[in-house]
PDB file of N, CA and C in Angstrom:
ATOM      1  N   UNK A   1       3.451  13.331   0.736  1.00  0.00           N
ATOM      2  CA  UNK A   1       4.530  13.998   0.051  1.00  0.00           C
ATOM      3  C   UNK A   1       3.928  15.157  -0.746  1.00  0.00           C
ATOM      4  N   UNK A   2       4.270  16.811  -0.087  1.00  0.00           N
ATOM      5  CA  UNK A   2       3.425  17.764  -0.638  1.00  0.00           C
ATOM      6  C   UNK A   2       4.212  17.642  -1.818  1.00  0.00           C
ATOM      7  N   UNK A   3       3.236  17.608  -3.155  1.00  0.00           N
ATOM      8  CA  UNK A   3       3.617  18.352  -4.831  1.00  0.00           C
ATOM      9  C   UNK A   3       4.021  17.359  -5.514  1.00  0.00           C
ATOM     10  N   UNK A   4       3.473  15.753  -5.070  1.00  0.00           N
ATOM     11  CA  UNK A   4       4.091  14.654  -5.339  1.00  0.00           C
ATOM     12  C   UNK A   4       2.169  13.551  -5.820  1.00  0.00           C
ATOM     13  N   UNK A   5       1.539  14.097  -6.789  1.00  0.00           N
ATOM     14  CA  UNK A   5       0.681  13.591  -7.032  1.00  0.00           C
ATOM     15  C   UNK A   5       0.384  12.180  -7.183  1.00  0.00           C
ATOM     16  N   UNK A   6       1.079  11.562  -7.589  1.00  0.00           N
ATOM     17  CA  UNK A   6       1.194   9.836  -7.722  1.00  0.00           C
ATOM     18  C   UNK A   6       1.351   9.470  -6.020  1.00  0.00           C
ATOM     19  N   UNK A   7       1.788  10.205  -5.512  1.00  0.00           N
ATOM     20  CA  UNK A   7       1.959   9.600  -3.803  1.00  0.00           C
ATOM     21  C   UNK A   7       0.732   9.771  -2.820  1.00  0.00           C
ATOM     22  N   UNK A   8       0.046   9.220  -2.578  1.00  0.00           N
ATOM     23  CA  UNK A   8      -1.301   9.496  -2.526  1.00  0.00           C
ATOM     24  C   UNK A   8      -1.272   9.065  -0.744  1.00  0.00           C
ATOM     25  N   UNK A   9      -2.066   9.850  -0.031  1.00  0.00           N
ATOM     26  CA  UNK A   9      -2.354   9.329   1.885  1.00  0.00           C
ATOM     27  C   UNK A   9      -2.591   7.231   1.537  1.00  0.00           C
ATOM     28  N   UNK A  10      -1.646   6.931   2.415  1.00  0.00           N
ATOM     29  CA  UNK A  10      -1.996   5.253   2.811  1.00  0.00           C
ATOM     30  C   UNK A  10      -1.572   4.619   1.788  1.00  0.00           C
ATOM     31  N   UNK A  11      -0.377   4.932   0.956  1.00  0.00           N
ATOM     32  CA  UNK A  11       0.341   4.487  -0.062  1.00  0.00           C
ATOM     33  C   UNK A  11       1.245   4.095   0.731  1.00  0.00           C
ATOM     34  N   UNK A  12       0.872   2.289   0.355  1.00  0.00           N
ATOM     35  CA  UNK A  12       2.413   1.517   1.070  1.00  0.00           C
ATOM     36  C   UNK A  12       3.828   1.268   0.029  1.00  0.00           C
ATOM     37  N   UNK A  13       4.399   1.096   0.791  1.00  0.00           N
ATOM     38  CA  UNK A  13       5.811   0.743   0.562  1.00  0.00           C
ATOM     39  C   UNK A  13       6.814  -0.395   1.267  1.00  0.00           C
ATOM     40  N   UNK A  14       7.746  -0.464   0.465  1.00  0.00           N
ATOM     41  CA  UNK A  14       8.999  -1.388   0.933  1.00  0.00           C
ATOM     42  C   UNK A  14      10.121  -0.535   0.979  1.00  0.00           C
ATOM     43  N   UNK A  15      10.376  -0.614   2.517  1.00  0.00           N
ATOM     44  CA  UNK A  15      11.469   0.416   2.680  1.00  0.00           C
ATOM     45  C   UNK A  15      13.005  -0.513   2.061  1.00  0.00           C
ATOM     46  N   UNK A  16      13.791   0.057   0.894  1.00  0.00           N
ATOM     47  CA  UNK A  16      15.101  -0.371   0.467  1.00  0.00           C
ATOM     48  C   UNK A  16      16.489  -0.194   0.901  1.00  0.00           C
ATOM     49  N   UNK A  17      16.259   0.918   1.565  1.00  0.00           N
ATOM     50  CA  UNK A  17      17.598   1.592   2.621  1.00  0.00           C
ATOM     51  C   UNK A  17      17.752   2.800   3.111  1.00  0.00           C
ATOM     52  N   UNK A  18      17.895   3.235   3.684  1.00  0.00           N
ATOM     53  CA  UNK A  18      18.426   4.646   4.536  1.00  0.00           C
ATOM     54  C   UNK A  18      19.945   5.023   4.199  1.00  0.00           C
ATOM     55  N   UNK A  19      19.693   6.216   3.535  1.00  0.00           N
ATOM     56  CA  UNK A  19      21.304   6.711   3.126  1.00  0.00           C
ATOM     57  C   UNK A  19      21.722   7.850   4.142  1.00  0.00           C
ATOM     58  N   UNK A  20      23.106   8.184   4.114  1.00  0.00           N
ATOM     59  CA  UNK A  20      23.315   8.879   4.764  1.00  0.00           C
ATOM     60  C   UNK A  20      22.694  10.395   5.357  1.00  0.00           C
ATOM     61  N   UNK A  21      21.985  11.078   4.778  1.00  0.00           N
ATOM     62  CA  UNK A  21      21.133  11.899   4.659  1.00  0.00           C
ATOM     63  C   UNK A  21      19.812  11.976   4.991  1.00  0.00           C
ATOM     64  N   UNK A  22      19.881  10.797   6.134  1.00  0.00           N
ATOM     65  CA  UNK A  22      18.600   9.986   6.612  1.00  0.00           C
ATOM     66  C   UNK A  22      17.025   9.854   5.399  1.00  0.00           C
ATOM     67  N   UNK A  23      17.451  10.032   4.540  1.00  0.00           N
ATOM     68  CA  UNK A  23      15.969   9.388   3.409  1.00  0.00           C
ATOM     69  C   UNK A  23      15.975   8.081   3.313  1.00  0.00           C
ATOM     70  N   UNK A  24      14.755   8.028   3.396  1.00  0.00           N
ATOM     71  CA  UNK A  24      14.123   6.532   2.905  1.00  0.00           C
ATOM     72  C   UNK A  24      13.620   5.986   2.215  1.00  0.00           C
ATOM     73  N   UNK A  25      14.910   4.955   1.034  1.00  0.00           N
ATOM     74  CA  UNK A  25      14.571   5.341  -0.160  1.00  0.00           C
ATOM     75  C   UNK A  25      13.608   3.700   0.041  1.00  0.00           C
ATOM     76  N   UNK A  26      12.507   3.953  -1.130  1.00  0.00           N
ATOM     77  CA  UNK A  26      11.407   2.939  -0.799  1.00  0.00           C
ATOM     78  C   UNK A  26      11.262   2.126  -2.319  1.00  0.00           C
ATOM     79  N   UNK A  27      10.372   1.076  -1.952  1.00  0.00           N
ATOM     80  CA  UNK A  27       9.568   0.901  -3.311  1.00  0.00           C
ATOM     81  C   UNK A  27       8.281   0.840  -2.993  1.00  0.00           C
ATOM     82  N   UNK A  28       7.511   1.968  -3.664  1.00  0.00           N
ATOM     83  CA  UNK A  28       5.885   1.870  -3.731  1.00  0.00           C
ATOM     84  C   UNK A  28       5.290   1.032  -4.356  1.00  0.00           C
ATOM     85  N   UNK A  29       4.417   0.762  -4.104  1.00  0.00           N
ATOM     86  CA  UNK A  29       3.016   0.197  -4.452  1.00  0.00           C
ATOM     87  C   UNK A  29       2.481   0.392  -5.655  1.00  0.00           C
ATOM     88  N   UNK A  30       3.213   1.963  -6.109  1.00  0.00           N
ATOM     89  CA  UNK A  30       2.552   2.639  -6.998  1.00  0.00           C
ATOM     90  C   UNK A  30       3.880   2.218  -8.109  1.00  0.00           C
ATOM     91  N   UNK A  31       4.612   1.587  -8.078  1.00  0.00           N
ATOM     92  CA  UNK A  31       5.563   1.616  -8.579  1.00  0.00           C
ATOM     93  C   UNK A  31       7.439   2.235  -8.650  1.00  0.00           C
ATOM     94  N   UNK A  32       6.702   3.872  -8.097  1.00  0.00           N
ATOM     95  CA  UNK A  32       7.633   4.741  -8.229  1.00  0.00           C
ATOM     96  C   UNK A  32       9.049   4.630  -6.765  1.00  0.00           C
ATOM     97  N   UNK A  33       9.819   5.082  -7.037  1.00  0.00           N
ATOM     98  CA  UNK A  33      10.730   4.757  -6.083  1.00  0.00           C
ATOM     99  C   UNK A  33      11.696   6.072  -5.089  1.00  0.00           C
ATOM    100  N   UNK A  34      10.563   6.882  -5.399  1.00  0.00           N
ATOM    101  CA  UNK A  34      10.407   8.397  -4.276  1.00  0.00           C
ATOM    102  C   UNK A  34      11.172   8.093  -2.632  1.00  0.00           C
ATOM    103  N   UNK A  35      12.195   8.899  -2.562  1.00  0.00           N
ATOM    104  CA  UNK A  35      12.672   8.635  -1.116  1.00  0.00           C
ATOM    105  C   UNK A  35      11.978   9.227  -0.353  1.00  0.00           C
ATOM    106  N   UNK A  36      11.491   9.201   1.028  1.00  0.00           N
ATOM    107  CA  UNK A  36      11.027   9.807   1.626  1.00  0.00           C
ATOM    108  C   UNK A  36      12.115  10.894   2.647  1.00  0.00           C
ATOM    109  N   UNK A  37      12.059  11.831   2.891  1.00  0.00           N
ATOM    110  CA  UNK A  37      12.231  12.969   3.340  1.00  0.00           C
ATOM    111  C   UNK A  37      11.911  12.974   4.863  1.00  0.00           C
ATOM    112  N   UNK A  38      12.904  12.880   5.988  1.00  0.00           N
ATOM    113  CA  UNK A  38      12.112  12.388   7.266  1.00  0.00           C
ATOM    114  C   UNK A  38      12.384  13.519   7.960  1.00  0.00           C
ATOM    115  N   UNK A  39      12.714  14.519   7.260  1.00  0.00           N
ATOM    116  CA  UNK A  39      12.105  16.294   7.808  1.00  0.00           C
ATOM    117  C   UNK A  39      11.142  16.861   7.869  1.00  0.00           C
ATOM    118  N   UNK A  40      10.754  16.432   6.142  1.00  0.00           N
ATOM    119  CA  UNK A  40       9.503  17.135   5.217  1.00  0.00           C
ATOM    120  C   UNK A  40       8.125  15.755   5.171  1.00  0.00           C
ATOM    121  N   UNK A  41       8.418  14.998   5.360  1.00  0.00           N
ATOM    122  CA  UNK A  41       7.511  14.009   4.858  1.00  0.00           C
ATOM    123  C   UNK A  41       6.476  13.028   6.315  1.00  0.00           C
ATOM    124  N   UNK A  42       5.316  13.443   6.031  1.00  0.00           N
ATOM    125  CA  UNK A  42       4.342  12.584   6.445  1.00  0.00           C
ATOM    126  C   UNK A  42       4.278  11.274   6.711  1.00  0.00           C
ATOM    127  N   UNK A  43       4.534  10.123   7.820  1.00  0.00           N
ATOM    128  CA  UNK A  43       4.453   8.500   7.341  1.00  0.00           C
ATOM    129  C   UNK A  43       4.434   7.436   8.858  1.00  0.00           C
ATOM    130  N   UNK A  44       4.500   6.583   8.594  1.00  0.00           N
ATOM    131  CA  UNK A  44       4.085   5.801   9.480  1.00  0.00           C
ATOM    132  C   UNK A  44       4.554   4.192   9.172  1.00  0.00           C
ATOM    133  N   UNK A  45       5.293   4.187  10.038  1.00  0.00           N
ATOM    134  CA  UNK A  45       5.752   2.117   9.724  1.00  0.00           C
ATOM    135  C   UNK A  45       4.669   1.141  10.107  1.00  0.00           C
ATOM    136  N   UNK A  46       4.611   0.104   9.282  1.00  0.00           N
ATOM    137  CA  UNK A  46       3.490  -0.979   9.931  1.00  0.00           C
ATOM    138  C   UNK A  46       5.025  -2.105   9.561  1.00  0.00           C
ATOM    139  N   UNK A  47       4.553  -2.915  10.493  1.00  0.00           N
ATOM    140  CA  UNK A  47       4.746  -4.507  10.357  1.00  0.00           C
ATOM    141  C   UNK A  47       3.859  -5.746   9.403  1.00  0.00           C
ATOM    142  N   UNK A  48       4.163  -5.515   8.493  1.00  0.00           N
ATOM    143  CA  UNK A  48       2.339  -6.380   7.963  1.00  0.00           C
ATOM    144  C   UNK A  48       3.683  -7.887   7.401  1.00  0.00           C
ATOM    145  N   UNK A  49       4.617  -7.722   7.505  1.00  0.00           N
ATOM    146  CA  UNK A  49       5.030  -9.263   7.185  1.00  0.00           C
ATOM    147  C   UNK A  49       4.297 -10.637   7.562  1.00  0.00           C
ATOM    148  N   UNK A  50       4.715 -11.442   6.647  1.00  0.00           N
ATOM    149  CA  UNK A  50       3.932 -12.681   6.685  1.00  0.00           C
ATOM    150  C   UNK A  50       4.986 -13.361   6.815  1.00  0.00           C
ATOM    151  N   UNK A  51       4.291 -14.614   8.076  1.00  0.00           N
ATOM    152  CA  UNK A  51       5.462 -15.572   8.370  1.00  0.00           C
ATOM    153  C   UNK A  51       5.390 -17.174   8.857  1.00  0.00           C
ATOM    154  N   UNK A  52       6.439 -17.809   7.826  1.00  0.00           N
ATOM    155  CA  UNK A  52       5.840 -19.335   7.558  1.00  0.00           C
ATOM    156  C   UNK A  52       6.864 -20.275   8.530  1.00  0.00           C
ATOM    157  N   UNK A  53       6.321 -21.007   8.776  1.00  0.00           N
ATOM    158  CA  UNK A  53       7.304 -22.582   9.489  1.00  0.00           C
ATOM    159  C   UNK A  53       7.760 -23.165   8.340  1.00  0.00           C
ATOM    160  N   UNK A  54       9.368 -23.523   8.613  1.00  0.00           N
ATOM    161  CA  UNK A  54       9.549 -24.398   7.541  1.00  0.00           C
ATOM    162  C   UNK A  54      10.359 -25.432   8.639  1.00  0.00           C
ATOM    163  N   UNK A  55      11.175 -26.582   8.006  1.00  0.00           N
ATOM    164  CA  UNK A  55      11.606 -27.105   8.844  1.00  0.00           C
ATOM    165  C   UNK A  55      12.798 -27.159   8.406  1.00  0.00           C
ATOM    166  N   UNK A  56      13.938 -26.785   9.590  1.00  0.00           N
ATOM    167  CA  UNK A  56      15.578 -26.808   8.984  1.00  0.00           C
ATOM    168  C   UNK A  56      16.060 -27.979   9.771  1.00  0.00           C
ATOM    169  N   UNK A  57      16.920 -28.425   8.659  1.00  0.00           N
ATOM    170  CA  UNK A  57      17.347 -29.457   8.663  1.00  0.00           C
ATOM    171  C   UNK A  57      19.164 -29.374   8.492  1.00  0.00           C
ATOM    172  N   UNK A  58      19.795 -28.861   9.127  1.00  0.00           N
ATOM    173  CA  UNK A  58      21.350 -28.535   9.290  1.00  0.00           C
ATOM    174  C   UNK A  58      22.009 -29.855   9.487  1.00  0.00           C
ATOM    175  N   UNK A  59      23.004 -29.911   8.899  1.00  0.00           N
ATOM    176  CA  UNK A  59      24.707 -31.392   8.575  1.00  0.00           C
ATOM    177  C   UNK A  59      24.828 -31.496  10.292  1.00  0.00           C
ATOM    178  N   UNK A  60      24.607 -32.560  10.050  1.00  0.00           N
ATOM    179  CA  UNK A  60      24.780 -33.458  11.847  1.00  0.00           C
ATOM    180  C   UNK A  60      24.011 -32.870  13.044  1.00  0.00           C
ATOM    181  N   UNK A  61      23.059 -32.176  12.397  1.00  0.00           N
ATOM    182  CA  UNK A  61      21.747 -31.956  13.958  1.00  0.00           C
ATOM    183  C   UNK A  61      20.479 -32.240  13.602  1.00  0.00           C
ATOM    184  N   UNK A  62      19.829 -32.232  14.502  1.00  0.00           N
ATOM    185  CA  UNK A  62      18.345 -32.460  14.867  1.00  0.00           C
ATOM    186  C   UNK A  62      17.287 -31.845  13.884  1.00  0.00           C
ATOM    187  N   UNK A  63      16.476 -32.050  13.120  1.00  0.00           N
ATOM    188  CA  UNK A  63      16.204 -31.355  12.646  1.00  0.00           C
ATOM    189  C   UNK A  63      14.952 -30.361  13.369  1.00  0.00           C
ATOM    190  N   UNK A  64      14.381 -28.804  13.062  1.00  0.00           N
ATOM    191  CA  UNK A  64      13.903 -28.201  14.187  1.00  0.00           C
ATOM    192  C   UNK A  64      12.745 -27.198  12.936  1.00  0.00           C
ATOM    193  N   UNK A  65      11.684 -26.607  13.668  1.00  0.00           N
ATOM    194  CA  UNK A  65      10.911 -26.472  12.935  1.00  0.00           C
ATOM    195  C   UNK A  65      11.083 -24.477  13.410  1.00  0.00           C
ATOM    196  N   UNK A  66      11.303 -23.680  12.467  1.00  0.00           N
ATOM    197  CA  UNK A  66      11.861 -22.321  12.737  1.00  0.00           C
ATOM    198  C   UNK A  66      10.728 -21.273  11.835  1.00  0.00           C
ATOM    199  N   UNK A  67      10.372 -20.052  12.226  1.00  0.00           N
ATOM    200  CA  UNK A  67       9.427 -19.105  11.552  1.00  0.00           C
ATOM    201  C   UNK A  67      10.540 -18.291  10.908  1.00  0.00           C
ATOM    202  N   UNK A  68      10.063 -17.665   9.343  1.00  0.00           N
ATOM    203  CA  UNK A  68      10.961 -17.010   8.892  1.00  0.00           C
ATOM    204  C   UNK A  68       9.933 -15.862   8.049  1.00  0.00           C
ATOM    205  N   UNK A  69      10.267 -15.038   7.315  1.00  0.00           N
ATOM    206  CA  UNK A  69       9.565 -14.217   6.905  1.00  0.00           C
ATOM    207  C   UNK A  69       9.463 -14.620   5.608  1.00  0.00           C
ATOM    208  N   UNK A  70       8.243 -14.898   4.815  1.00  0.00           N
ATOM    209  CA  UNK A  70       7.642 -15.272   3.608  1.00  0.00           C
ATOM    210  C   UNK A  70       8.211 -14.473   2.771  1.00  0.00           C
ATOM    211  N   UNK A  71       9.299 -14.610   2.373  1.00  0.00           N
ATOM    212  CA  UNK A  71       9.872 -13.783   1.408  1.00  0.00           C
ATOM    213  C   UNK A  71      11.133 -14.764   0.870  1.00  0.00           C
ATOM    214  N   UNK A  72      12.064 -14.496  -0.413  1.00  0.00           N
ATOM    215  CA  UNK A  72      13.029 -14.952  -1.542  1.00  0.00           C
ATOM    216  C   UNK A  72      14.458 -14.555  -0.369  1.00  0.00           C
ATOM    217  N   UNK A  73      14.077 -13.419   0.240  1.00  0.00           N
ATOM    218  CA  UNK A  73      15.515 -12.979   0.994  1.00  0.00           C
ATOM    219  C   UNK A  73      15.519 -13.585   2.053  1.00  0.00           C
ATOM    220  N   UNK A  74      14.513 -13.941   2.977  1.00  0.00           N
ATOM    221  CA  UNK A  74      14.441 -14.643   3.996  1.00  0.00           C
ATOM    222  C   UNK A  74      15.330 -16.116   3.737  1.00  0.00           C
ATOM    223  N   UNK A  75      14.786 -16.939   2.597  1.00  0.00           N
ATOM    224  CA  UNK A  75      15.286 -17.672   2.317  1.00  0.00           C
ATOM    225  C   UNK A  75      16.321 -18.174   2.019  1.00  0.00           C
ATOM    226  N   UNK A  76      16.538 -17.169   1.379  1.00  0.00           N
ATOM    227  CA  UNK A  76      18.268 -17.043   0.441  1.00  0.00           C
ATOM    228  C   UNK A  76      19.405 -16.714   2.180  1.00  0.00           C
ATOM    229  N   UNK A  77      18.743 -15.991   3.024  1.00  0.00           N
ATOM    230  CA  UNK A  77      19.291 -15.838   4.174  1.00  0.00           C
ATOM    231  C   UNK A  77      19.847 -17.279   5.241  1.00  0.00           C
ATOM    232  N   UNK A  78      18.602 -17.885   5.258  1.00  0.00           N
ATOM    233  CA  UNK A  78      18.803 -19.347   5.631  1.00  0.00           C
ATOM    234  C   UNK A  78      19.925 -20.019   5.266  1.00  0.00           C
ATOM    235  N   UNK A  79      19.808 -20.425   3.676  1.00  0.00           N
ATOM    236  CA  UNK A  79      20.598 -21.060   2.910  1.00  0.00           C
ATOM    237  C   UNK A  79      22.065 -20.630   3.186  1.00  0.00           C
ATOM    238  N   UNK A  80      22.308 -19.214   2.828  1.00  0.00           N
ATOM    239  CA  UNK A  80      23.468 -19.096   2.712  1.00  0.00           C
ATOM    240  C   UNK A  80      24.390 -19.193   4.192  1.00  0.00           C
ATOM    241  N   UNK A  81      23.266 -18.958   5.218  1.00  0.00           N
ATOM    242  CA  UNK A  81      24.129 -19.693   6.590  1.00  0.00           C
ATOM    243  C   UNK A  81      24.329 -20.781   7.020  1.00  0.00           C
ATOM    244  N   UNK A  82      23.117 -21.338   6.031  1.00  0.00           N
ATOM    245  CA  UNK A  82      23.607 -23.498   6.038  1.00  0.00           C
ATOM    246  C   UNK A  82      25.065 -23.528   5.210  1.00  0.00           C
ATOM    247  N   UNK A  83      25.657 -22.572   4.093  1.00  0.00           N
ATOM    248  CA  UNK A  83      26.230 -23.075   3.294  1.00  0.00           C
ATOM    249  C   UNK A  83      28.138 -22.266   3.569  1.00  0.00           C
ATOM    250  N   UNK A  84      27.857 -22.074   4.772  1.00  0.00           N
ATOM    251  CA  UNK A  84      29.166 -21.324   5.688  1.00  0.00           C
ATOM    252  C   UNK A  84      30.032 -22.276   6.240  1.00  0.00           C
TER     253      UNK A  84
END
């Protein structure tokens, strides 16, 4: 990000959403929460998620052993489709 000193080459992020105006607004590493610019701006996606077995256990089935992504939202994702 030219003129953007805190944003430094190989500064990761968590991408938060894409608005209409195609930016990508993020959360850095560094803290700051700089959208990226996908005209003007330099970048590159990785996959680096981490991902655990847990075992689900759903009202009147089998229970089955499923990979989910090591994260609070992953979870909260689960749950709230057990709770439909």
């Amino acid at each position: 990000m030219e003129g953007e000193d805190k944003m430094y080459n190989g500064l990761k992020g968590t991408i938060r959403m894409v608005d209409d105006a195609s930016q990508i607004h993020m959360k850095w590493d560094n803290s700051s929460s700089l959208a990226i610019n996908t005209e003007y701006d330099i970048f590159e996606t990785i996959d680096d998620r981490q991902m655990i077995s847990v075992i689900l256990l759903e009202p009147g089935k089998m229970a089955k052993i499923v990979e989910i992504e090591d994260s609070l939202e992953s979870l909260q994702e689960v749950l709230k489709k057990l709770c439909l």
